[in-house]
Protein backbone atom coordinates (compact mmCIF):
# COMPACT_ATOMS: atom_id res chain seq x y z
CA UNK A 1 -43.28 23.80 -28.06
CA UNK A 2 -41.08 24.59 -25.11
CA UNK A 3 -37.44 23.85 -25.18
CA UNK A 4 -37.40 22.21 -21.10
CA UNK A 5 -36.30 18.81 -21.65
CA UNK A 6 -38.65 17.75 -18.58
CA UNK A 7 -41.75 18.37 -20.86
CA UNK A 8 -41.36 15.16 -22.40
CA UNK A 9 -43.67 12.72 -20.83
CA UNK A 10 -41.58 9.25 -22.46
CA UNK A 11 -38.45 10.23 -21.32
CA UNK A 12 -37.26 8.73 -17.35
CA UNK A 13 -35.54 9.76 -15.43
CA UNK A 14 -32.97 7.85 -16.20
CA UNK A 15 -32.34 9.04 -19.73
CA UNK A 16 -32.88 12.57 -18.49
CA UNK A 17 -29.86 12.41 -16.14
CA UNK A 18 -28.03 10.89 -18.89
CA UNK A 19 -28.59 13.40 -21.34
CA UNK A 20 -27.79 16.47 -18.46
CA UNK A 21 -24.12 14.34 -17.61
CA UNK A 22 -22.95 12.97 -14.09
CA UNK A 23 -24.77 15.34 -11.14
CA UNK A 24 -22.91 17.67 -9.36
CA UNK A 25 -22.41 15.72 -6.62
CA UNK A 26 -21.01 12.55 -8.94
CA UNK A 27 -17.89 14.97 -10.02
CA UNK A 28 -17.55 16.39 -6.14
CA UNK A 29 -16.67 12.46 -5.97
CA UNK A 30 -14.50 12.12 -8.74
CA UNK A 31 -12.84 15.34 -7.88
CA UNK A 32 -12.04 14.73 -4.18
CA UNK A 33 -10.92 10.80 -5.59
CA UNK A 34 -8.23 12.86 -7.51
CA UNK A 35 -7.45 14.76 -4.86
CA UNK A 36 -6.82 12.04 -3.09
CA UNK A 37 -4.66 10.21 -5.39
CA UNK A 38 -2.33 13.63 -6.04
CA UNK A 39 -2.49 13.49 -2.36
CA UNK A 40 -0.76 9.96 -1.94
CA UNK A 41 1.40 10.89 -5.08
CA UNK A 42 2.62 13.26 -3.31
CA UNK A 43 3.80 11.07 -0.17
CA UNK A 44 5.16 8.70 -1.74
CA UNK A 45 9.19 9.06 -2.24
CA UNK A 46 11.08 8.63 -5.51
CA UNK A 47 11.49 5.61 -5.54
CA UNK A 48 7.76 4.41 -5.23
CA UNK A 49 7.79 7.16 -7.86
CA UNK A 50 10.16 5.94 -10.40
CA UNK A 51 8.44 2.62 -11.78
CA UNK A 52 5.41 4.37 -13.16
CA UNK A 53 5.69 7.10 -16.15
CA UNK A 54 4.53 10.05 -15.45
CA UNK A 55 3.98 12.84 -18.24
CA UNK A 56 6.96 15.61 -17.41
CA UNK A 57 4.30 18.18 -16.30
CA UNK A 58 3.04 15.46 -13.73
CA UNK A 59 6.53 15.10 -11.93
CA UNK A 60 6.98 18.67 -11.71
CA UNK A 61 3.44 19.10 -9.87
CA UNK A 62 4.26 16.15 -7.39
CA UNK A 63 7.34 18.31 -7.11
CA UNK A 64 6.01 21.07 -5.94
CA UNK A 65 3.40 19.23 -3.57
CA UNK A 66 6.25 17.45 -2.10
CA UNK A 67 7.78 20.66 -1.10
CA UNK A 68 4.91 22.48 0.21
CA UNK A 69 3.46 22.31 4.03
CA UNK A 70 -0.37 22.25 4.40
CA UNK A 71 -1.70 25.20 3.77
CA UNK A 72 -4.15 27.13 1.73
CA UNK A 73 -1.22 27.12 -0.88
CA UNK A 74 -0.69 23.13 -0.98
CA UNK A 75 -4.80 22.65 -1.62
CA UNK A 76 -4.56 25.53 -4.27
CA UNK A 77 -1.95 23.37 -5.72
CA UNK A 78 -3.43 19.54 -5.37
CA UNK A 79 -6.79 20.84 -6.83
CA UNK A 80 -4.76 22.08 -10.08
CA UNK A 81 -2.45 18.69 -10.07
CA UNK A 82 -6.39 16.80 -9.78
CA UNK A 83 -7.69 18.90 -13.14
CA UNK A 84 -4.27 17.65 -14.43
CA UNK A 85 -5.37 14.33 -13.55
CA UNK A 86 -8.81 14.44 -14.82
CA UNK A 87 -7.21 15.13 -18.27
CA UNK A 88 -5.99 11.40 -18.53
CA UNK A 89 -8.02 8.82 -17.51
CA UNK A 90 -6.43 6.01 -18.51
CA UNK A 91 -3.23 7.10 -17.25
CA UNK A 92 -5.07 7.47 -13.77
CA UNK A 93 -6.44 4.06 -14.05
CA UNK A 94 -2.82 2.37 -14.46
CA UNK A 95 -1.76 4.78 -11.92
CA UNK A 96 -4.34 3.56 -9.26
CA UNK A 97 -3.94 -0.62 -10.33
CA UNK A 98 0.12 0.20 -9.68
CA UNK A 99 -0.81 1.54 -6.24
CA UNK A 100 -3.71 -0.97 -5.83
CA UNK A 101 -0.32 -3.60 -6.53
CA UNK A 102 2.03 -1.80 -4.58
CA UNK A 103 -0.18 -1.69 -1.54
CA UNK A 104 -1.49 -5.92 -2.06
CA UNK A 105 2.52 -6.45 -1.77
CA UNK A 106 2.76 -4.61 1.17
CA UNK A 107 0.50 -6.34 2.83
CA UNK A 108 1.62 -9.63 1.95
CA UNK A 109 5.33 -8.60 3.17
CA UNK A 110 3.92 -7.88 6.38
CA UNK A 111 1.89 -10.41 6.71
CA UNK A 112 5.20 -12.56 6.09
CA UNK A 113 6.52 -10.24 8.61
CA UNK A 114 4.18 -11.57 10.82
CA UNK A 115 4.06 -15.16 10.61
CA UNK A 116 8.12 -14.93 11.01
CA UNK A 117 7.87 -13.11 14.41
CA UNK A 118 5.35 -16.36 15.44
CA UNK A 119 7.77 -18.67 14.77
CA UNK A 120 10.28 -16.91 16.11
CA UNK A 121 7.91 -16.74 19.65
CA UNK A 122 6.71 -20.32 19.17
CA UNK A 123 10.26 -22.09 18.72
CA UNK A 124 11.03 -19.89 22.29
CA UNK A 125 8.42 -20.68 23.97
CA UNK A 126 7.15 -23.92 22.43
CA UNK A 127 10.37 -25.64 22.68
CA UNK A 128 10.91 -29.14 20.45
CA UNK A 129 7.43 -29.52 19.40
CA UNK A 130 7.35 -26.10 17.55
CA UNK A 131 11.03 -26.84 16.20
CA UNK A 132 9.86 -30.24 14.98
CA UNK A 133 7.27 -28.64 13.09
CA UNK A 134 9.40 -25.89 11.79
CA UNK A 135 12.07 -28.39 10.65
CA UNK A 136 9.39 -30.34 9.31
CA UNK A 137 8.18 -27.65 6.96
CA UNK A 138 12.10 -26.17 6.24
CA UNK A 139 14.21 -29.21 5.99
CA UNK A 140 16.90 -27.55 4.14
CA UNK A 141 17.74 -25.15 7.40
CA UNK A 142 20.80 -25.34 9.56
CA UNK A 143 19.72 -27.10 12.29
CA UNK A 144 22.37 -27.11 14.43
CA UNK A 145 22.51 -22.83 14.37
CA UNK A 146 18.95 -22.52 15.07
CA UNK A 147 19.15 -24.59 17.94
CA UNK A 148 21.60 -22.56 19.38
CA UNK A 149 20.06 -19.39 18.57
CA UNK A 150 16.88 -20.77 20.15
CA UNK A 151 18.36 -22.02 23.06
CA UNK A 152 20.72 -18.45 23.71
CA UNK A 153 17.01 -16.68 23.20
CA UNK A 154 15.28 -18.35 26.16
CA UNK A 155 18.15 -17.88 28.03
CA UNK A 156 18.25 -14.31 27.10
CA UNK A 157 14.68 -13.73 27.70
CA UNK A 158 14.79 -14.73 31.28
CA UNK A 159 17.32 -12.09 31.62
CA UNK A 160 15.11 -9.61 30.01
CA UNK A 161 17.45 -9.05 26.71
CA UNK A 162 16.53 -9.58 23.23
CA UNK A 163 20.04 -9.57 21.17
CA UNK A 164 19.51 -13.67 19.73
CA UNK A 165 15.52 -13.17 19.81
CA UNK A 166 16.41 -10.58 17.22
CA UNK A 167 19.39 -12.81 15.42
CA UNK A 168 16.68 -15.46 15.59
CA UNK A 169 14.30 -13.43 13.78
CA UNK A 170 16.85 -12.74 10.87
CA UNK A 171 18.09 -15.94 10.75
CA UNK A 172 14.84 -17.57 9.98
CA UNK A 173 13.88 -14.32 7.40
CA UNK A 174 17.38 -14.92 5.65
CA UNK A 175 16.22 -18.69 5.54
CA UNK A 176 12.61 -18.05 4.31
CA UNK A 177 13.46 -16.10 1.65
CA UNK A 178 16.32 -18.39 0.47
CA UNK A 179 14.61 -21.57 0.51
């Protein structure tokens, strides 16, 4: 009897693959997705670092990517940091649902971001109806200072000058975040 594992007419394919492991191409995948991560690990500063625990040898690799320009040297490197990477997958997964988290709060901060600056464009250039509506949904906010600061802003803008747009902006993010 032959040892080829093929010979065996009631095997699929299926169970074939599965008995061989992932294909070449599957860890390709899962080795350029490492890559990728050491990659971003490497971008991001201290700080972004800091909340997540990384094993000692870990921080020291980032280290080094950190400090390195692209080059030959710097792919050498993140393709060891990814093998170091591959060793611990569940650390990876936490790793990736903290980014994952990091990156959903982004977004929501700018979208705040956003939805500030269109108030801040709507109470210029909508005038009371927009205010209404903004007092409306923030009745705790000085009213009397956001009138003026909406009123110096269209003066402003006529002029071309954007000093109280911009104090009109932080006013209403100091106000949105306090009440």
């Amino acid at each position: 009897m032959s040892s080829n594992r093929h010979s065996d007419p009631h095997l699929d394919e299926q169970e074939i693959s599965s008995e061989e492991g992932p294909s070449k191409s599957a860890l390709k995948r899962e080795m350029k997705s490492l890559q990728d991560l050491g990659h971003k690990l490497a971008e991001l500063g201290a700080a972004k670092l800091s909340p997540i625990e990384f094993p000692e040898s870990w921080l020291d690799q980032i280290s080094i990517l950190q400090k390195l320009k692209p080059s030959a040297a710097r792919n050498r490197q993140l393709r060891h940091f990814s093998k170091l990477l591959k060793s611990e997958p569940e650390l990876v997964e936490q790793i990736r649902d903290k980014l994952a988290e990091d990156s959903a709060t982004r977004r929501m901060e700018i979208q705040a971001h956003h939805q500030l600056e269109q108030w801040r464009d709507r109470l210029i250039l909508d005038g009371d109806r927009a205010l209404t509506e903004y007092l409306d949904k923030h009745p705790r906010i000085d009213r009397q200072q956001l009138r003026q600061l909406i009123r110096k802003s269209r003066e402003e803008q006529q002029a071309g000058a954007t000093t109280f747009a911009r104090r009109l902006f932080r006013f209403l993010r100091d106000h949105s975040e306090t009440g």
